[in-house]
C-alpha atoms as a PDB file:
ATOM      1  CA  UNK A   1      -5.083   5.872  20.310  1.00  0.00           C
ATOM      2  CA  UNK A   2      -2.648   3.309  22.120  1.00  0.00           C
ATOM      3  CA  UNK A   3      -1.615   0.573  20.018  1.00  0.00           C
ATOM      4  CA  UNK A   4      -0.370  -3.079  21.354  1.00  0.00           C
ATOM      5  CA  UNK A   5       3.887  -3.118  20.367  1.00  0.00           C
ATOM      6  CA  UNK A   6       5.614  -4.580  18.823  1.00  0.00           C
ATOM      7  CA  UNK A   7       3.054  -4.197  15.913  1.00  0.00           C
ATOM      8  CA  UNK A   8       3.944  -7.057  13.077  1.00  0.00           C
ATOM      9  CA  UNK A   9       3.884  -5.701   9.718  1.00  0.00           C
ATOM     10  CA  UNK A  10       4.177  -7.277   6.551  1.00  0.00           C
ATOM     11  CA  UNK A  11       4.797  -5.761   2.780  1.00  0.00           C
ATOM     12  CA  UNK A  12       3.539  -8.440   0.097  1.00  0.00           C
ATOM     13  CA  UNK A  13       5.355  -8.456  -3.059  1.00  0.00           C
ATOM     14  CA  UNK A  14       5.273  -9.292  -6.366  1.00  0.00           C
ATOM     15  CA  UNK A  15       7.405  -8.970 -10.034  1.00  0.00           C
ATOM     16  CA  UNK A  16       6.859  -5.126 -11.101  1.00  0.00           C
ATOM     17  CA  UNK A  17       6.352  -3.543  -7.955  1.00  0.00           C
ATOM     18  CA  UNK A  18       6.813   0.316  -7.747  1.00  0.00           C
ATOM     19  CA  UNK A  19       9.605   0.848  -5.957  1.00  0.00           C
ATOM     20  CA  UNK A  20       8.630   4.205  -4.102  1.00  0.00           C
ATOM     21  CA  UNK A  21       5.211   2.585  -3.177  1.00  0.00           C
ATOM     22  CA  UNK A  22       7.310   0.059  -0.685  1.00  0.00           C
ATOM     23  CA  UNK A  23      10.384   2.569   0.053  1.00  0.00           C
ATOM     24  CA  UNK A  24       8.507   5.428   0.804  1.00  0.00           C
ATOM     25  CA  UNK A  25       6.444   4.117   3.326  1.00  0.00           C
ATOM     26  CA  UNK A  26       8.987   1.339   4.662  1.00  0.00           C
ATOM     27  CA  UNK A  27      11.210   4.062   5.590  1.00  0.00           C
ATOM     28  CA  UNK A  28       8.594   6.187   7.144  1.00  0.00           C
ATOM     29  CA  UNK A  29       8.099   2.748   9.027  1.00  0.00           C
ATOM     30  CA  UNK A  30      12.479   2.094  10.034  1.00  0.00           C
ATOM     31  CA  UNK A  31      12.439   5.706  11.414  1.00  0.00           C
ATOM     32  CA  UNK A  32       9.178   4.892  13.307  1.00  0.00           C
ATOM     33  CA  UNK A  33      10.921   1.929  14.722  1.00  0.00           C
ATOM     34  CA  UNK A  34      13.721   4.076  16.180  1.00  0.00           C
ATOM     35  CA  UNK A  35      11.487   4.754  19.162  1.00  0.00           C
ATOM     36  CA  UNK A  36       8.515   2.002  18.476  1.00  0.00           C
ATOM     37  CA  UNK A  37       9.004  -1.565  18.381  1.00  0.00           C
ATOM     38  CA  UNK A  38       8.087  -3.608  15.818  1.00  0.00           C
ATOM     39  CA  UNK A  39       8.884  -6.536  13.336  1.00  0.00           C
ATOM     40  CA  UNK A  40       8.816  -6.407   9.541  1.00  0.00           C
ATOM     41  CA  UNK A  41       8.317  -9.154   7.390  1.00  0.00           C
ATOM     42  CA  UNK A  42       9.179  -9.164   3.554  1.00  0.00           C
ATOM     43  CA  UNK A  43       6.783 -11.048   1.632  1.00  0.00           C
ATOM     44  CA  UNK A  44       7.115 -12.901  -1.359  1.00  0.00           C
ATOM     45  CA  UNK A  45       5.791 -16.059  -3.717  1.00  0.00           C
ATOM     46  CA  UNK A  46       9.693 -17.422  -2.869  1.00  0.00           C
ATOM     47  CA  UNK A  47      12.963 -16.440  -1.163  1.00  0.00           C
ATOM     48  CA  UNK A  48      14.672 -15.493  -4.766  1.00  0.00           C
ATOM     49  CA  UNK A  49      15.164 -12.070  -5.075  1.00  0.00           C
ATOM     50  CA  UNK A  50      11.954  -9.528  -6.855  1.00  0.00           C
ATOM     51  CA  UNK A  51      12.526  -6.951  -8.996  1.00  0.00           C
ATOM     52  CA  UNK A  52      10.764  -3.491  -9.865  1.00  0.00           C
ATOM     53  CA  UNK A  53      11.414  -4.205 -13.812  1.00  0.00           C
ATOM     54  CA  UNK A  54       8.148  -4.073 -15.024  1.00  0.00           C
ATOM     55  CA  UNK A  55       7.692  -7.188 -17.829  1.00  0.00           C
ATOM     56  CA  UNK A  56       5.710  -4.763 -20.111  1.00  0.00           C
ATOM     57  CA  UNK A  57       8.319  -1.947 -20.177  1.00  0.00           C
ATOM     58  CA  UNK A  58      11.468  -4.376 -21.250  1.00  0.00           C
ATOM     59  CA  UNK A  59      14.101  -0.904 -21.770  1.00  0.00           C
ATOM     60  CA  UNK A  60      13.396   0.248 -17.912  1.00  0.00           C
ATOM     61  CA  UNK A  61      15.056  -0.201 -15.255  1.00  0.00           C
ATOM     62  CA  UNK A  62      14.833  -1.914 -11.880  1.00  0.00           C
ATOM     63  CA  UNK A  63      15.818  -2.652  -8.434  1.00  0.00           C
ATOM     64  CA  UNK A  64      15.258  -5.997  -6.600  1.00  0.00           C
ATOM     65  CA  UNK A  65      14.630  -6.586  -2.880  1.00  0.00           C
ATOM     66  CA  UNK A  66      14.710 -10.406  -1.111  1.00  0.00           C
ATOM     67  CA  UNK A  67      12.054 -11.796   0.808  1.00  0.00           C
ATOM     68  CA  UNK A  68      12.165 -12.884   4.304  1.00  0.00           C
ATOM     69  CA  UNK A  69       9.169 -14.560   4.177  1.00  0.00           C
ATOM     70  CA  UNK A  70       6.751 -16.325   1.520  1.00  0.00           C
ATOM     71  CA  UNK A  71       3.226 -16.537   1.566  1.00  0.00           C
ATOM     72  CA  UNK A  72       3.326 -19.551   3.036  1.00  0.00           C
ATOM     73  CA  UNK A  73       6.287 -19.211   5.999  1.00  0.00           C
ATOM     74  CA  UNK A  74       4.742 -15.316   6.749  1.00  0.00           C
ATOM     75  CA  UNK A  75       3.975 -14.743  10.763  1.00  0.00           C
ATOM     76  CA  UNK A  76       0.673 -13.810  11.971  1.00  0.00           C
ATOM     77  CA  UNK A  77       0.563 -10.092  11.142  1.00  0.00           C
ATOM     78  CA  UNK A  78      -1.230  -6.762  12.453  1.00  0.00           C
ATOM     79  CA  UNK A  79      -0.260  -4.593   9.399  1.00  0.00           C
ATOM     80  CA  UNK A  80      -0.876  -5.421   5.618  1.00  0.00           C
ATOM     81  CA  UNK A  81       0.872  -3.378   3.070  1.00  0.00           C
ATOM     82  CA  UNK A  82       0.525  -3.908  -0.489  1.00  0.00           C
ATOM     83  CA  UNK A  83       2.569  -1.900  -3.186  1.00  0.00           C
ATOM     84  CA  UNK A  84       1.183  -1.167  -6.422  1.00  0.00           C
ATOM     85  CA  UNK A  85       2.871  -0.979 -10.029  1.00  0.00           C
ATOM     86  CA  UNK A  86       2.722  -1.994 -13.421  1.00  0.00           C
ATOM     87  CA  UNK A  87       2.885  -5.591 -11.761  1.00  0.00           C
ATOM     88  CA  UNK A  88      -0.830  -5.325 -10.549  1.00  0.00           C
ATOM     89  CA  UNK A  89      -1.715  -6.113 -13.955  1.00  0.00           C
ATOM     90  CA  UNK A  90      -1.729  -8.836 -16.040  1.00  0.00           C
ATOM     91  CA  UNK A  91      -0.370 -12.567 -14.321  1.00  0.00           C
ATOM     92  CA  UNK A  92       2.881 -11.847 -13.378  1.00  0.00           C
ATOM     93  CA  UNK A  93       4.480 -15.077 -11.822  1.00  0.00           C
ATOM     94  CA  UNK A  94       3.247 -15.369  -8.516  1.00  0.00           C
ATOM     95  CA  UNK A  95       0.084 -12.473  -8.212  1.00  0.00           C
ATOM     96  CA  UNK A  96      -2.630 -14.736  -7.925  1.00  0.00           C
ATOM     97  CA  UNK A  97      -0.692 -16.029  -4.601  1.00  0.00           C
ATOM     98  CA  UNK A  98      -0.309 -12.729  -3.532  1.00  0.00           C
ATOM     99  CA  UNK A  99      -4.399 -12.334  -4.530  1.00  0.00           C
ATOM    100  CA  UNK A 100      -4.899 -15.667  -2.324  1.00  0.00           C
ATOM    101  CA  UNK A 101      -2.175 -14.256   0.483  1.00  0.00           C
ATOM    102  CA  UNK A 102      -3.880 -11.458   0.813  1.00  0.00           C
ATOM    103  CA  UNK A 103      -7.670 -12.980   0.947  1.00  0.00           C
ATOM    104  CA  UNK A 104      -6.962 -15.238   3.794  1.00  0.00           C
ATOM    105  CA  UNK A 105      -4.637 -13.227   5.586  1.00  0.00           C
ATOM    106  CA  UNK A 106      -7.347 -10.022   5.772  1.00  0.00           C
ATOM    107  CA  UNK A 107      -9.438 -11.579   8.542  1.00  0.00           C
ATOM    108  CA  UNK A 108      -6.582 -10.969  11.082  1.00  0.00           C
ATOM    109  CA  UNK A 109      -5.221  -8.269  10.223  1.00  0.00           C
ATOM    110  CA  UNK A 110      -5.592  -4.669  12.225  1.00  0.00           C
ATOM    111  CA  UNK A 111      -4.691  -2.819   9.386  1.00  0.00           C
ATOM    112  CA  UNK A 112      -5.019  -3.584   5.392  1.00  0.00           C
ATOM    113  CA  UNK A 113      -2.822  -0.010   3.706  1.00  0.00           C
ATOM    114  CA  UNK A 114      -2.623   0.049   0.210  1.00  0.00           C
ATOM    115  CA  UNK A 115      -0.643   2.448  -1.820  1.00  0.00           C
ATOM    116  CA  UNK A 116      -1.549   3.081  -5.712  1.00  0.00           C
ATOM    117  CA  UNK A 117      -2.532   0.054  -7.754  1.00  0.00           C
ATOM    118  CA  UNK A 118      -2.028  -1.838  -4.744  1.00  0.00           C
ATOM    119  CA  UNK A 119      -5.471  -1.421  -4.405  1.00  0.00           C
ATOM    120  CA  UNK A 120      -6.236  -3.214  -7.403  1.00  0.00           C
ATOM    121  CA  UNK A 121      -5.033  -6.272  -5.756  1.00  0.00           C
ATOM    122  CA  UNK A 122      -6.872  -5.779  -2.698  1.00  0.00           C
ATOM    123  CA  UNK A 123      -9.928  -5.549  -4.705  1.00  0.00           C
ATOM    124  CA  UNK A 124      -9.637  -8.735  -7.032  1.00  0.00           C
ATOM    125  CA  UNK A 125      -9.197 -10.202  -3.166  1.00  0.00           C
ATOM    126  CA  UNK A 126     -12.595  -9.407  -2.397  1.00  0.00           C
ATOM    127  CA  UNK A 127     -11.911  -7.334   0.077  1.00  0.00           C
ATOM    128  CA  UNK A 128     -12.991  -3.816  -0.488  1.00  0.00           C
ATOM    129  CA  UNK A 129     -16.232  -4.838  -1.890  1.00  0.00           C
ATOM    130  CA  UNK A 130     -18.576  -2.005  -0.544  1.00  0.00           C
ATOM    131  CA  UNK A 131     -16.056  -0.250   1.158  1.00  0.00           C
ATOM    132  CA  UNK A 132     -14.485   3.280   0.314  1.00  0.00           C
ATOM    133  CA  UNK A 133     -11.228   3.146  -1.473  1.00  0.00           C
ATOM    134  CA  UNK A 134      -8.859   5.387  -4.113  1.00  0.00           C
ATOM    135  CA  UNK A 135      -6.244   4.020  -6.134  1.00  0.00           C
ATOM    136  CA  UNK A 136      -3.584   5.948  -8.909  1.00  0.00           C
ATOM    137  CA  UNK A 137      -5.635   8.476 -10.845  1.00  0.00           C
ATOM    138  CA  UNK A 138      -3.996   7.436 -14.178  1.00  0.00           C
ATOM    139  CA  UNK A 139      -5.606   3.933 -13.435  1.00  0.00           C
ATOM    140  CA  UNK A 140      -9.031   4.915 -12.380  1.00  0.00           C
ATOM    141  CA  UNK A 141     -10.844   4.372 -15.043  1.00  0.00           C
ATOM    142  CA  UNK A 142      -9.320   0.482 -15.705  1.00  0.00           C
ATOM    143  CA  UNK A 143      -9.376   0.265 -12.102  1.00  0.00           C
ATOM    144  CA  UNK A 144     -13.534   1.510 -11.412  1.00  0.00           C
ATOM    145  CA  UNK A 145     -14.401  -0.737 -14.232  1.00  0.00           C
ATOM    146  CA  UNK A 146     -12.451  -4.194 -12.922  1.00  0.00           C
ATOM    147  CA  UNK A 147     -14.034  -3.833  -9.563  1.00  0.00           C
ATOM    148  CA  UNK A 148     -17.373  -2.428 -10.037  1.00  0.00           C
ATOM    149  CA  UNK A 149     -18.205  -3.549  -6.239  1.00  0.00           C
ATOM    150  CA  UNK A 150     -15.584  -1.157  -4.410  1.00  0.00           C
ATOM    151  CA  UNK A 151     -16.617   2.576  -3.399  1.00  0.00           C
ATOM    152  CA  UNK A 152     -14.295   4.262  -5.558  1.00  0.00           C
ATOM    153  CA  UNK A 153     -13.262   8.314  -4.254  1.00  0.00           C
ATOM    154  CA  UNK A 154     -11.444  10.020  -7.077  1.00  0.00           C
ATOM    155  CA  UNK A 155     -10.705  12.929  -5.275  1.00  0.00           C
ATOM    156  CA  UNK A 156      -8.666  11.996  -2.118  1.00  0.00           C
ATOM    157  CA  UNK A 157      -4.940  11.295  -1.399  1.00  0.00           C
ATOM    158  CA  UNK A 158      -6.116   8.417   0.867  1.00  0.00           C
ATOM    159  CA  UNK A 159      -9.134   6.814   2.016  1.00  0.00           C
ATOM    160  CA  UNK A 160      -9.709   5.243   5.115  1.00  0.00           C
ATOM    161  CA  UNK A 161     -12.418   2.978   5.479  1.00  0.00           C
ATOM    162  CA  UNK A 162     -12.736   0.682   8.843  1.00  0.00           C
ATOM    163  CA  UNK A 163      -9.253  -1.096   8.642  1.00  0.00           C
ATOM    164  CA  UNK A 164      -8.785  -0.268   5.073  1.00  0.00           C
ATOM    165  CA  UNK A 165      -6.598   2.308   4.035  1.00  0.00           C
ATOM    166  CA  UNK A 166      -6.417   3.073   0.358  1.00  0.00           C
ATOM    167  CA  UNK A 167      -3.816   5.437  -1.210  1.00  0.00           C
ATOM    168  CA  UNK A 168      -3.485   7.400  -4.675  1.00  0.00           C
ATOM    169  CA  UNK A 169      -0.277   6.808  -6.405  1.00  0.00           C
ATOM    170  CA  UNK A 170       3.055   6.161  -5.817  1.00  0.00           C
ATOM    171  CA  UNK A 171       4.508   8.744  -3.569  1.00  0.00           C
ATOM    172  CA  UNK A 172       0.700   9.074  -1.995  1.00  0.00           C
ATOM    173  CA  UNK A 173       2.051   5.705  -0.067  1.00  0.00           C
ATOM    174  CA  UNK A 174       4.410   8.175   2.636  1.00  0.00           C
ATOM    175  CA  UNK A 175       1.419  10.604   3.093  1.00  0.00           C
ATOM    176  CA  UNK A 176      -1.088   7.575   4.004  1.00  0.00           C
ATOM    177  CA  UNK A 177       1.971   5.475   6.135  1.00  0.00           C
ATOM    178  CA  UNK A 178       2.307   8.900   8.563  1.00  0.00           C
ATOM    179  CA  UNK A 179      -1.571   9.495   8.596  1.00  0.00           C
ATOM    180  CA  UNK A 180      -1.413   6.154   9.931  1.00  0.00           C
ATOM    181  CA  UNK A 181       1.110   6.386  12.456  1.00  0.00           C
ATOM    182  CA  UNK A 182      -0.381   9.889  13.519  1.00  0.00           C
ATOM    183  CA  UNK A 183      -3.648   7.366  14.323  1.00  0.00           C
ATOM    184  CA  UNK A 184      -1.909   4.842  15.712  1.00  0.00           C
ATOM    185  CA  UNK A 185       0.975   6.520  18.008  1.00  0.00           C
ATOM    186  CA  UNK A 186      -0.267  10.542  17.855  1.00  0.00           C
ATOM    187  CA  UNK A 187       0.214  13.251  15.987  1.00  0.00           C
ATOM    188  CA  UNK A 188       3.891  14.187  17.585  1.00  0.00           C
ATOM    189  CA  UNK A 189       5.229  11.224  16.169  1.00  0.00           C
ATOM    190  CA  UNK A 190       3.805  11.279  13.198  1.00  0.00           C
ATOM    191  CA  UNK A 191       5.507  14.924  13.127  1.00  0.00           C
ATOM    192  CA  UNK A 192       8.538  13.032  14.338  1.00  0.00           C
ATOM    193  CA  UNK A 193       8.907  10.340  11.623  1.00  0.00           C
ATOM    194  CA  UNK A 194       8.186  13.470   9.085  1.00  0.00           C
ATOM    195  CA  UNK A 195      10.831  15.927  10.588  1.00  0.00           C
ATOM    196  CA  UNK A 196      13.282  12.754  10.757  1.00  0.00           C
ATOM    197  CA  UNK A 197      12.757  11.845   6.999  1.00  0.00           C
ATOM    198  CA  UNK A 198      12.494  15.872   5.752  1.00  0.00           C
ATOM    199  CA  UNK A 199       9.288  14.836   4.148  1.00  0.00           C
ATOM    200  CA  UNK A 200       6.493  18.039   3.818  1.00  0.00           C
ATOM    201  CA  UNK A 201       3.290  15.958   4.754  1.00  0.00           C
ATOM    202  CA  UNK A 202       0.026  16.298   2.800  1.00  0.00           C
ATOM    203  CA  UNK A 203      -2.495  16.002   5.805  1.00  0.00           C
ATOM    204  CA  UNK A 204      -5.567  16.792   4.332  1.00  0.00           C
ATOM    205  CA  UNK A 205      -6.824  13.381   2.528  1.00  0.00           C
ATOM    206  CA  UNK A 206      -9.104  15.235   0.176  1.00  0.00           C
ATOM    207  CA  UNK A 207      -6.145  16.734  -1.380  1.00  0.00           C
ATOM    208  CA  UNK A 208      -5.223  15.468  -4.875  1.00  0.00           C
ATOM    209  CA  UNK A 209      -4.300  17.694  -7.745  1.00  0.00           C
ATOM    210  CA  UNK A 210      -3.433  14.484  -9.584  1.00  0.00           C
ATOM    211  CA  UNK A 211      -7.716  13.781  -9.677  1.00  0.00           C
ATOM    212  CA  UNK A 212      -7.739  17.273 -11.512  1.00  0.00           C
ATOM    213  CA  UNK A 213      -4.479  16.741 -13.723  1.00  0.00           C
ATOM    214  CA  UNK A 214      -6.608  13.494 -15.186  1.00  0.00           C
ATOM    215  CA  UNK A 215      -9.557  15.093 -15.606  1.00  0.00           C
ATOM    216  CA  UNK A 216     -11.676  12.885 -13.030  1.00  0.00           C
ATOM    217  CA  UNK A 217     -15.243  14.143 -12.258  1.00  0.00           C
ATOM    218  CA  UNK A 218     -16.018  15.459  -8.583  1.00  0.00           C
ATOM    219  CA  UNK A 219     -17.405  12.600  -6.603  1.00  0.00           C
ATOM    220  CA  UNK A 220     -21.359  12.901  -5.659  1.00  0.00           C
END
């Protein structure tokens, strides 16, 4: 499938962010752009600096990264991805803009990728209600139960559903980022971006030992 370049992509952010769910799959994305254009915008509720240090885990931790963008300044964008973490939960300063960022911003967008609990947001947005979608097996349960409207698949690395693609957890995020770029740009440079980054892909989306590990029932 040919895709329109430079594709404009956006990562929304928030306090408590996993960090592998935005590294993992924003690197997968630089070493795409070696050959591909496209822009990257960094997405926050300000320009201050926001950190992985999860508020409910107060010995861990953390990294920050600084927005280029807030909700408010962000470009018109093809490509929506949302991290998850323990910052999906709870009201963490500036979620329910990233709730309201994401809501308003879905209508134009190409994409929507999610990666873990990122999907948690996407669905308090309103936006995966009656669509297929997965999310981090050790939050399925809380995560079935808050938004009773979505599809949930328990067993599946990713989910792709129109222009939503839903990950499992954490490092799920790379697996779902090159299944996208194999759609978007081919399967060579999807094989590219992998061979580049020394990164074993998981290609089939039904795979997920993580559904077994937590006990989750086969889905009918």
């Amino acid at each position: 499938m040919t895709s329109p370049t430079p594709l404009s992509i956006g990562c929304l952010l928030f306090p408590g962010f996993q960090a592998l769910d935005v590294f993992g799959p924003l690197d997968a994305l630089n070493v795409l752009s070696y050959t591909t254009p496209l822009t990257l915008s960094i997405i926050g509720a300000s320009l201050s600096p926001i950190s992985t240090h999860p508020a409910s885990q107060p010995t861990a931790i953390g990294q920050t990264i600084v927005p280029t963008h807030t909700f408010s300044s962000a470009p018109p964008l093809d490509v929506l991805l949302i991290p998850g973490g323990y910052g999906t939960r709870g009201s963490p300063p500036g979620l329910e803009e990233a709730i309201d960022f994401i809501r308003s911003r879905f209508p134009e967008l190409k994409y929507m990728i999610t990666v873990c609990t990122g999907s948690r947001l996407a669905a308090r947005a309103g936006v995966l209600d009656g669509l297929r979608a997965t999310t981090n097996k050790r939050a399925w349960l809380d995560t079935r139960e808050m938004a009773p409207g979505v599809k949930w698949v328990a067993h599946a690395r990713w989910v792709v559903d129109g222009k939503c693609w839903t990950s499992a957890g954490v490092s799920a995020g790379i697996d779902v980022v090159l299944a996208w770029v194999e759609e978007v740009y081919g399967r060579e440079k999807a094989g590219e971006v992998a061979g580049v980054m020394e990164y074993e892909r998981h290609e089939d989306s039904r795979w997920d030992p993580f559904a077994v590990a937590n006990g989750l029932p086969v889905d009918e």
